[in-house]
C-alpha atoms as a PDB file:
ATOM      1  CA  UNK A   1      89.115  86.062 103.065  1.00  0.00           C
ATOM      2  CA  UNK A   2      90.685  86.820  99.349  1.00  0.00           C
ATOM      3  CA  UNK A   3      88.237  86.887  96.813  1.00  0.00           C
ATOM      4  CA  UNK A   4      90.187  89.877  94.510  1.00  0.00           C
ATOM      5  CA  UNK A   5      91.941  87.094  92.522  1.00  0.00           C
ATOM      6  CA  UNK A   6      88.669  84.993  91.506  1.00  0.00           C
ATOM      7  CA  UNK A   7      86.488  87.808  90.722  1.00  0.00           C
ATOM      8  CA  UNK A   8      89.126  89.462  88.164  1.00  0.00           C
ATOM      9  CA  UNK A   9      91.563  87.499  85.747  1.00  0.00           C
ATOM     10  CA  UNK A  10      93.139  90.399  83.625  1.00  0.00           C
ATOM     11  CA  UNK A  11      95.647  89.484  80.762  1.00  0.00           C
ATOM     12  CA  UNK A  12      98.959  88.434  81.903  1.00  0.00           C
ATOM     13  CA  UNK A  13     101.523  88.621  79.170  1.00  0.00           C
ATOM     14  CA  UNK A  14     104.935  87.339  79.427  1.00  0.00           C
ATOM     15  CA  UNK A  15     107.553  89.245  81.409  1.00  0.00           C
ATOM     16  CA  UNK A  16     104.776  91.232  83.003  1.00  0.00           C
ATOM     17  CA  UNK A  17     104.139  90.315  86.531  1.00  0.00           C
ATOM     18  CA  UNK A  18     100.547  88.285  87.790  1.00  0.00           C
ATOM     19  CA  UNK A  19      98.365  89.423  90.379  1.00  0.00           C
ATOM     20  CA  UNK A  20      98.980  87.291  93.302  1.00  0.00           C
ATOM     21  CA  UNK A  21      98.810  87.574  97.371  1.00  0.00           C
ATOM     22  CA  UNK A  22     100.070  90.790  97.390  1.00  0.00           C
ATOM     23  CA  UNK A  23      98.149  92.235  94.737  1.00  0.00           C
ATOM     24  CA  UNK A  24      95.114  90.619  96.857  1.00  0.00           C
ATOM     25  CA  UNK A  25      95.837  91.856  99.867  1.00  0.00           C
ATOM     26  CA  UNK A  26      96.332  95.131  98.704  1.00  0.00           C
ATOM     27  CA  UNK A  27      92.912  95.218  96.715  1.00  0.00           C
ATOM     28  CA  UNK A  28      91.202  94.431  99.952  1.00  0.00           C
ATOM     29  CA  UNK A  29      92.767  97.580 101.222  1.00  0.00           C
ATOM     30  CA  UNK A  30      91.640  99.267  98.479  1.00  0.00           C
ATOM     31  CA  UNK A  31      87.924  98.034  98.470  1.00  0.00           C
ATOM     32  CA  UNK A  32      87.826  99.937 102.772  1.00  0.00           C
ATOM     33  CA  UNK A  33      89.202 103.004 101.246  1.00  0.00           C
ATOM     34  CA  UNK A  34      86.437 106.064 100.935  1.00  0.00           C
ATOM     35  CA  UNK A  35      86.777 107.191  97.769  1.00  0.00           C
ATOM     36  CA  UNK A  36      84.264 110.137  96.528  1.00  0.00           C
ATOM     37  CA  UNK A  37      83.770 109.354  92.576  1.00  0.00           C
ATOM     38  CA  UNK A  38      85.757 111.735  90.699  1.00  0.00           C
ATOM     39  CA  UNK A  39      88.960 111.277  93.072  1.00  0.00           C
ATOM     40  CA  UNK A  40      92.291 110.928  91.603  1.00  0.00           C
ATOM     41  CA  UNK A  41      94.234 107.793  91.659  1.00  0.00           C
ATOM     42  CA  UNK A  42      97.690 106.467  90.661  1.00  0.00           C
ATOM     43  CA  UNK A  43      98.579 103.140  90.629  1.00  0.00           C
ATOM     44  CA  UNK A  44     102.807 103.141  90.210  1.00  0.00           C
ATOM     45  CA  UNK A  45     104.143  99.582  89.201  1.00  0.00           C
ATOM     46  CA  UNK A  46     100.758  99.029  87.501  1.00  0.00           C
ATOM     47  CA  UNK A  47     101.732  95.731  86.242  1.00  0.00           C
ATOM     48  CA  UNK A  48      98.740  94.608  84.400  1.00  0.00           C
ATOM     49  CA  UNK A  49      96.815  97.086  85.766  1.00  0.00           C
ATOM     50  CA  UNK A  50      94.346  95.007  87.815  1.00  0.00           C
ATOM     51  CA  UNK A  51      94.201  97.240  90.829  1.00  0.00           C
ATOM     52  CA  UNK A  52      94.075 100.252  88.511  1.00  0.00           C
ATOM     53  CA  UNK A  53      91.118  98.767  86.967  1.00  0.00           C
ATOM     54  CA  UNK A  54      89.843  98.343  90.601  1.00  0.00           C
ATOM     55  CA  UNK A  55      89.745 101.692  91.480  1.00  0.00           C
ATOM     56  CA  UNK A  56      88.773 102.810  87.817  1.00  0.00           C
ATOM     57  CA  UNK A  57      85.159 100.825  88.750  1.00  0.00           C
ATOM     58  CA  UNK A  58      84.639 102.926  91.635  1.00  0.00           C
ATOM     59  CA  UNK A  59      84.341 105.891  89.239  1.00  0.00           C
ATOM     60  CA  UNK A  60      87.998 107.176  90.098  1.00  0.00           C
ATOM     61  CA  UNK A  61      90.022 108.831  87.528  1.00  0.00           C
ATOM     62  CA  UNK A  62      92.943 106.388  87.489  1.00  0.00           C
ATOM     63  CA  UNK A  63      96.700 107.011  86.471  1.00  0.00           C
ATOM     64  CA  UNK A  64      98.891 104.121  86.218  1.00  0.00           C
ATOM     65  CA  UNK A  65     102.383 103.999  85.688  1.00  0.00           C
ATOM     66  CA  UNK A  66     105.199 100.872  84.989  1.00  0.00           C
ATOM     67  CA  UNK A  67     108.800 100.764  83.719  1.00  0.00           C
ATOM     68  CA  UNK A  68     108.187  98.228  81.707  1.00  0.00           C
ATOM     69  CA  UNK A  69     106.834  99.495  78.107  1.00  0.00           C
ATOM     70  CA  UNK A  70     105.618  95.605  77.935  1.00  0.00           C
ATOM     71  CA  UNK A  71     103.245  95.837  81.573  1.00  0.00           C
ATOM     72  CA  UNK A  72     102.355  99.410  79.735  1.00  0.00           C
ATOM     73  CA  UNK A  73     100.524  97.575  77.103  1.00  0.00           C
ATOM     74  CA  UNK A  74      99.359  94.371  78.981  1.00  0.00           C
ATOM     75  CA  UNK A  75      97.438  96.888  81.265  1.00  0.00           C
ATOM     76  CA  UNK A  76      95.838  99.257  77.931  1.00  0.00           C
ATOM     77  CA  UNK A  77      94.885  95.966  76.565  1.00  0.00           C
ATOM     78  CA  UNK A  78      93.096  95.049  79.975  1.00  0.00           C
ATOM     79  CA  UNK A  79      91.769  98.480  80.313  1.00  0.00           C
ATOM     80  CA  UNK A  80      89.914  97.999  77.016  1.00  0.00           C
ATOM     81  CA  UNK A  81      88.989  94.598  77.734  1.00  0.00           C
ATOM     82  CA  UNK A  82      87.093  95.785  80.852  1.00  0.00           C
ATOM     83  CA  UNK A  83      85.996  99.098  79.322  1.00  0.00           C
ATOM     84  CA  UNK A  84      87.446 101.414  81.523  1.00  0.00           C
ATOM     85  CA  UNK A  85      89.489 104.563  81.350  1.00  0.00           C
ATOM     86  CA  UNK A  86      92.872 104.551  82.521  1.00  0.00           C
ATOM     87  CA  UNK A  87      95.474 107.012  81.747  1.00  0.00           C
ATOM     88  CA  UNK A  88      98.475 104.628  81.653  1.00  0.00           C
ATOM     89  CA  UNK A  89     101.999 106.077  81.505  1.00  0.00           C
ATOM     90  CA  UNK A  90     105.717 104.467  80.663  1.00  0.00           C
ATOM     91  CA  UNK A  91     108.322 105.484  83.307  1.00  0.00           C
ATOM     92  CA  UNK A  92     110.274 105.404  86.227  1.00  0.00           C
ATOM     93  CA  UNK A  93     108.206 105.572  89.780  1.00  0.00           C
ATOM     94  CA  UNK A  94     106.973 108.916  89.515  1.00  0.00           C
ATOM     95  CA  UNK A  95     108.684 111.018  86.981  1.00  0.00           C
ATOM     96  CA  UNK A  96     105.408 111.016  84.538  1.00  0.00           C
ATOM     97  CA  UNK A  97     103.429 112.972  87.086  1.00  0.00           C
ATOM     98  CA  UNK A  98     105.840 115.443  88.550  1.00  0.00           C
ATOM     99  CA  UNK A  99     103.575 118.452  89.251  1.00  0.00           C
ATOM    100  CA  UNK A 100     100.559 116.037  90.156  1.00  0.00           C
ATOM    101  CA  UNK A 101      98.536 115.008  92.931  1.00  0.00           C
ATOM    102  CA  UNK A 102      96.273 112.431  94.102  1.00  0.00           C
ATOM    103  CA  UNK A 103      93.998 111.389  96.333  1.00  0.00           C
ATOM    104  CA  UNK A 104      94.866 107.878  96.910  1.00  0.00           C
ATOM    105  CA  UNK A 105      98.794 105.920  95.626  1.00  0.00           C
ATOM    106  CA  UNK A 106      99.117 101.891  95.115  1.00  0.00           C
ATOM    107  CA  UNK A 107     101.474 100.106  95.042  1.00  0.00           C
ATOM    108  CA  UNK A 108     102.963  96.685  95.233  1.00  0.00           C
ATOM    109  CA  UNK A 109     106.710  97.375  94.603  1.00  0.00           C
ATOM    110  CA  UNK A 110     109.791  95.170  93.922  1.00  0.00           C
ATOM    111  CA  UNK A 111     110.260  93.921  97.605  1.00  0.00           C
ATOM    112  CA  UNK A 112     112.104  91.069  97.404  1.00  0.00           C
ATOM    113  CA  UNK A 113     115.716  91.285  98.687  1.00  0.00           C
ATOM    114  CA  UNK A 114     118.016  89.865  96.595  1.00  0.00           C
ATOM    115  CA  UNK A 115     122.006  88.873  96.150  1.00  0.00           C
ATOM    116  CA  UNK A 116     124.215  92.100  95.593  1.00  0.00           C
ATOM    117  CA  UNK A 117     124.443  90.978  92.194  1.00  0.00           C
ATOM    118  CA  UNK A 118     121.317  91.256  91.789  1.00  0.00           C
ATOM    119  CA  UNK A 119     120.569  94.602  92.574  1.00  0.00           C
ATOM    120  CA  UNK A 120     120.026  96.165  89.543  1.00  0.00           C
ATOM    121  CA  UNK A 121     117.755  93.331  88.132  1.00  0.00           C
ATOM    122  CA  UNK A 122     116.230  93.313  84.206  1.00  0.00           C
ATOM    123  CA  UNK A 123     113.394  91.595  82.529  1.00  0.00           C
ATOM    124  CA  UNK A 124     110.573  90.149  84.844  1.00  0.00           C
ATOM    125  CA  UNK A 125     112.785  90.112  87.823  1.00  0.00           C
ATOM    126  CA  UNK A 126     112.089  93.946  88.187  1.00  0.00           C
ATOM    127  CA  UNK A 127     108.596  92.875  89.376  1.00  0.00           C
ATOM    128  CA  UNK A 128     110.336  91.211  92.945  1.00  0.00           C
ATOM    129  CA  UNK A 129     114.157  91.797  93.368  1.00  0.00           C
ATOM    130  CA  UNK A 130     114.863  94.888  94.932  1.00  0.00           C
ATOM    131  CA  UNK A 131     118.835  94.776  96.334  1.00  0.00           C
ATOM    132  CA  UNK A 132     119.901  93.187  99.454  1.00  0.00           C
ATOM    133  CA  UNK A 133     117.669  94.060 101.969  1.00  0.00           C
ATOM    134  CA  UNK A 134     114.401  94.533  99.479  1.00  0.00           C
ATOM    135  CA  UNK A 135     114.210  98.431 100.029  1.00  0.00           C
ATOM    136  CA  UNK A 136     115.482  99.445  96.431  1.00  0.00           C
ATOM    137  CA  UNK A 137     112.257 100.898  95.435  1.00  0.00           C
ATOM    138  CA  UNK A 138     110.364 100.719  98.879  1.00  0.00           C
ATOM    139  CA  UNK A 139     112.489 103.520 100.123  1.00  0.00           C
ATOM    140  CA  UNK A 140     112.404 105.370  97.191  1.00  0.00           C
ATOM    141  CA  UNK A 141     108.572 105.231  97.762  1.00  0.00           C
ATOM    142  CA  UNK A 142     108.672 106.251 101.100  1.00  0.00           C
ATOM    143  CA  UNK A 143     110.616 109.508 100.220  1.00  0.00           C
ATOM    144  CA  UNK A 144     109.006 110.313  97.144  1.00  0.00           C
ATOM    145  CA  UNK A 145     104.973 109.668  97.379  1.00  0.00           C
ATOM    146  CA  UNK A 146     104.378 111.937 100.265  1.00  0.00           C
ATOM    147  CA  UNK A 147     105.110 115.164  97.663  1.00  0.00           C
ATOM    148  CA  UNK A 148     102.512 113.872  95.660  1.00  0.00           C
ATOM    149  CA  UNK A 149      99.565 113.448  98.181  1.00  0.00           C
ATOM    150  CA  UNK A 150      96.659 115.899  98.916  1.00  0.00           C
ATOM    151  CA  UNK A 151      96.176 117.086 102.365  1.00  0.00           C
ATOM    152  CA  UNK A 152      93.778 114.112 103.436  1.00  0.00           C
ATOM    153  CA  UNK A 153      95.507 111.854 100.458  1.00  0.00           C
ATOM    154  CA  UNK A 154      96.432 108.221 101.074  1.00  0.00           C
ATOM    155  CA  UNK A 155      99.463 105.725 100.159  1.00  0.00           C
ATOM    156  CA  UNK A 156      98.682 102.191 100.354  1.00  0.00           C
ATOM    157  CA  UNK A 157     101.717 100.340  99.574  1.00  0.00           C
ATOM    158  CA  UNK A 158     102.168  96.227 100.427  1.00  0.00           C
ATOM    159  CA  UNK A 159     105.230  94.306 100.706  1.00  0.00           C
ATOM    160  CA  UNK A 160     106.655  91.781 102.756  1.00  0.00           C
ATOM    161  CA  UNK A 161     108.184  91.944 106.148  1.00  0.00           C
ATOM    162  CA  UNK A 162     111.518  90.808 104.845  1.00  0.00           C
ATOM    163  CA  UNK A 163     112.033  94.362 103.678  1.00  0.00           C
ATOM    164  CA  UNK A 164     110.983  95.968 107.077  1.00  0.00           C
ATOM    165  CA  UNK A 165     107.875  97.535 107.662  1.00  0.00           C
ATOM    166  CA  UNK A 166     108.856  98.606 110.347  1.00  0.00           C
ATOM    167  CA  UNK A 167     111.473 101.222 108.704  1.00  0.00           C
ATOM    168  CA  UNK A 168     108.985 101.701 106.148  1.00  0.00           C
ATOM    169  CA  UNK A 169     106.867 103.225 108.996  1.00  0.00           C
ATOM    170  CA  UNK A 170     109.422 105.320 110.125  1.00  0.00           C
ATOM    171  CA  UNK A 171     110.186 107.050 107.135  1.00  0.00           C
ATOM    172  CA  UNK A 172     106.662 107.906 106.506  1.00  0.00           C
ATOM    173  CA  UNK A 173     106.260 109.040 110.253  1.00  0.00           C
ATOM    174  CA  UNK A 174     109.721 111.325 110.176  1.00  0.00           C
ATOM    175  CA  UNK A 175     108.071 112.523 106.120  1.00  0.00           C
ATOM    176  CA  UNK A 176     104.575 113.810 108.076  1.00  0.00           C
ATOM    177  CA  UNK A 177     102.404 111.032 107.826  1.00  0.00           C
ATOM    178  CA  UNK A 178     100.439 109.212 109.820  1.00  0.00           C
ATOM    179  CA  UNK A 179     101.077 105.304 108.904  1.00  0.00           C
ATOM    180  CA  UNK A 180     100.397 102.276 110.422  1.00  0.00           C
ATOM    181  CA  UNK A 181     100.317  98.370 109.309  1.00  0.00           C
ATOM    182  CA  UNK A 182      96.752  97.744 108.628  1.00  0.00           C
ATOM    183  CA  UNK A 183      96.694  94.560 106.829  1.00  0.00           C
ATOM    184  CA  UNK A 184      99.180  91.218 107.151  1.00  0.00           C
ATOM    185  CA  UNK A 185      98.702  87.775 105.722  1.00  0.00           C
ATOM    186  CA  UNK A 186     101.149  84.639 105.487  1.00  0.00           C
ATOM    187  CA  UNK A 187     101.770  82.674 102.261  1.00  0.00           C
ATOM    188  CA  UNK A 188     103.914  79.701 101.648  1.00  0.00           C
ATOM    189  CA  UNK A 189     107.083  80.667  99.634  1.00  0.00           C
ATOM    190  CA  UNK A 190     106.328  81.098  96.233  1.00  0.00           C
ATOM    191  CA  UNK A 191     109.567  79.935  93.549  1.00  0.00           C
ATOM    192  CA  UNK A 192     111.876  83.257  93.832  1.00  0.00           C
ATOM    193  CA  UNK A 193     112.197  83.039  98.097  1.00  0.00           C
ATOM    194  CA  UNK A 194     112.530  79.082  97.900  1.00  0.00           C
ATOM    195  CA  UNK A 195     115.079  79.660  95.637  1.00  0.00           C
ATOM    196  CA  UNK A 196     116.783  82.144  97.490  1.00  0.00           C
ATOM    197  CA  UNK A 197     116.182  80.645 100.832  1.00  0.00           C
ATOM    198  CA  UNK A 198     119.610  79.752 101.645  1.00  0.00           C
ATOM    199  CA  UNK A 199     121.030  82.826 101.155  1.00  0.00           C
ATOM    200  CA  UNK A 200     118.387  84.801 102.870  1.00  0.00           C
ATOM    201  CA  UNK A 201     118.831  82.680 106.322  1.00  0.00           C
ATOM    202  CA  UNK A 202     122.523  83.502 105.835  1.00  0.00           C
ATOM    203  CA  UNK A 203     121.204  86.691 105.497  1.00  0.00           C
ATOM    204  CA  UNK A 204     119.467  86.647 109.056  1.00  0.00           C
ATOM    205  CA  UNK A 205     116.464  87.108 107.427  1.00  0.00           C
ATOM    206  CA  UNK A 206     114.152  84.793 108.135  1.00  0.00           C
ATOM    207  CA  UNK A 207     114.983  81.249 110.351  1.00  0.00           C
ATOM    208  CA  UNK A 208     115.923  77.840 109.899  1.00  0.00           C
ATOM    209  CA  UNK A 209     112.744  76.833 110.562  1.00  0.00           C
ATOM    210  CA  UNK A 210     110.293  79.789 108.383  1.00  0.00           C
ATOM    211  CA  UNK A 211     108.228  78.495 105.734  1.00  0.00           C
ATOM    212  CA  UNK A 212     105.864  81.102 105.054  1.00  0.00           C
ATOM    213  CA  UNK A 213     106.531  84.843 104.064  1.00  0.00           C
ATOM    214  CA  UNK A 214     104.059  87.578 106.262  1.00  0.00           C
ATOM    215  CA  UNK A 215     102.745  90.359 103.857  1.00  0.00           C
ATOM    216  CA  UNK A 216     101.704  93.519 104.987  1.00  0.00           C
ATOM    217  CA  UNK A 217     100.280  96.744 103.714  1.00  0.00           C
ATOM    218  CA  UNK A 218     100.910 100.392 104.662  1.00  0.00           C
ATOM    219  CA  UNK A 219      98.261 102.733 104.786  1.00  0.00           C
ATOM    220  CA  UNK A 220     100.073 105.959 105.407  1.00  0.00           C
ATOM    221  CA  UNK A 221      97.774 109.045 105.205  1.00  0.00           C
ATOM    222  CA  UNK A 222      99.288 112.995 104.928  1.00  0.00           C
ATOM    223  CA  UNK A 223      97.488 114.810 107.552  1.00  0.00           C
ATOM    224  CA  UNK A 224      94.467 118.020 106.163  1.00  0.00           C
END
């Protein structure tokens, strides 16, 4: 069962977005993964930086990486709050590390899908709205993470099944990876999807009758 979220309460700041589920779900991922100490790590969408401090305490050399110049600071002030090194970087997905490569990827991406007019959101709802069928950044992801991956290197990515897994896999399949689904869990609709539910049944996106959201993460590993 979870226990991520009651062993570590970084500083949330406002605007920036809180570990939750997700951000569970895809530490527990994190805590199966082999990692050799020394191995390089980038957490993209840091957020706070909570599962960039996670890896950081298994000795990892961490990079982490957010949009938002406010999450950039939330997560140095909870890097020196837990006295551990991260390198943290301002900027879109992956455009501070061109040239790099890493061991292991996170993330827990914008996912939610959201009304057309929404698809270029601002503020803190660039933490969850992510266009009309939730892919905005989760297929940017997909194409863009696998250039960035030692042979033997690992994404873990989690989002929800609104946004597809199942097309998530196939890009990652079709971009030389071996991926698979290796972790789901169901949560009750937080205040963004109950506020949005009407529109996403319209939608065909979930039922009349759903009142839970299924989360799952990725593992998607590029091949020695």
């Amino acid at each position: 069962m979870p226990g991520y979220l009651c062993r570590v309460k970084p500083l949330v700041t406002p605007g920036v977005y809180a570990p939750q589920d997700d951000t569970d779900l895809l530490a527990g991922a994190l805590s199966e993964e082999p990692l050799p100490p020394g191995a390089d790590v980038l957490d993209v969408g840091t957020g706070t930086g909570a599962l960039a401090l996670e890896a950081a305490r298994r000795g990892t050399r961490v990079t982490a990486v957010d949009l938002s110049w406010r999450a950039v600071w939330t997560a140095r002030a909870n890097a020196w709050l837990a006295g551990l090194p991260l390198h943290i970087r301002q900027g879109n997905l992956f455009a501070p590390v061109r040239g790099q490569s890493f061991d292991l990827i996170l993330s827990n991406p914008p996912y939610v899908p959201a009304p057309t007019a929404r698809a270029r959101p601002h503020s803190a709802a660039r933490a969850w709205d992510a266009g009309g069928d939730g892919r905005l950044v989760v297929d940017r992801i997909c194409r863009e993470a696998p250039e960035l991956l030692r042979p033997g290197g690992v994404l873990l990515m989690v989002h929800s099944t609104l946004s597809d897994p199942d097309r998530t896999l196939g890009h990652l399949h079709s971009a030389g990876l071996k991926a698979a689904v290796t972790r789901r869990r169901r949560i009750a609709f937080g205040p963004v999807l109950r506020s949005r539910a009407g529109w996403l049944r319209g939608q065909g996106l979930m039922s009349p009758t759903d009142e839970k959201e299924e989360l799952v993460v990725v593992r998607a590993e590029l091949p020695v």
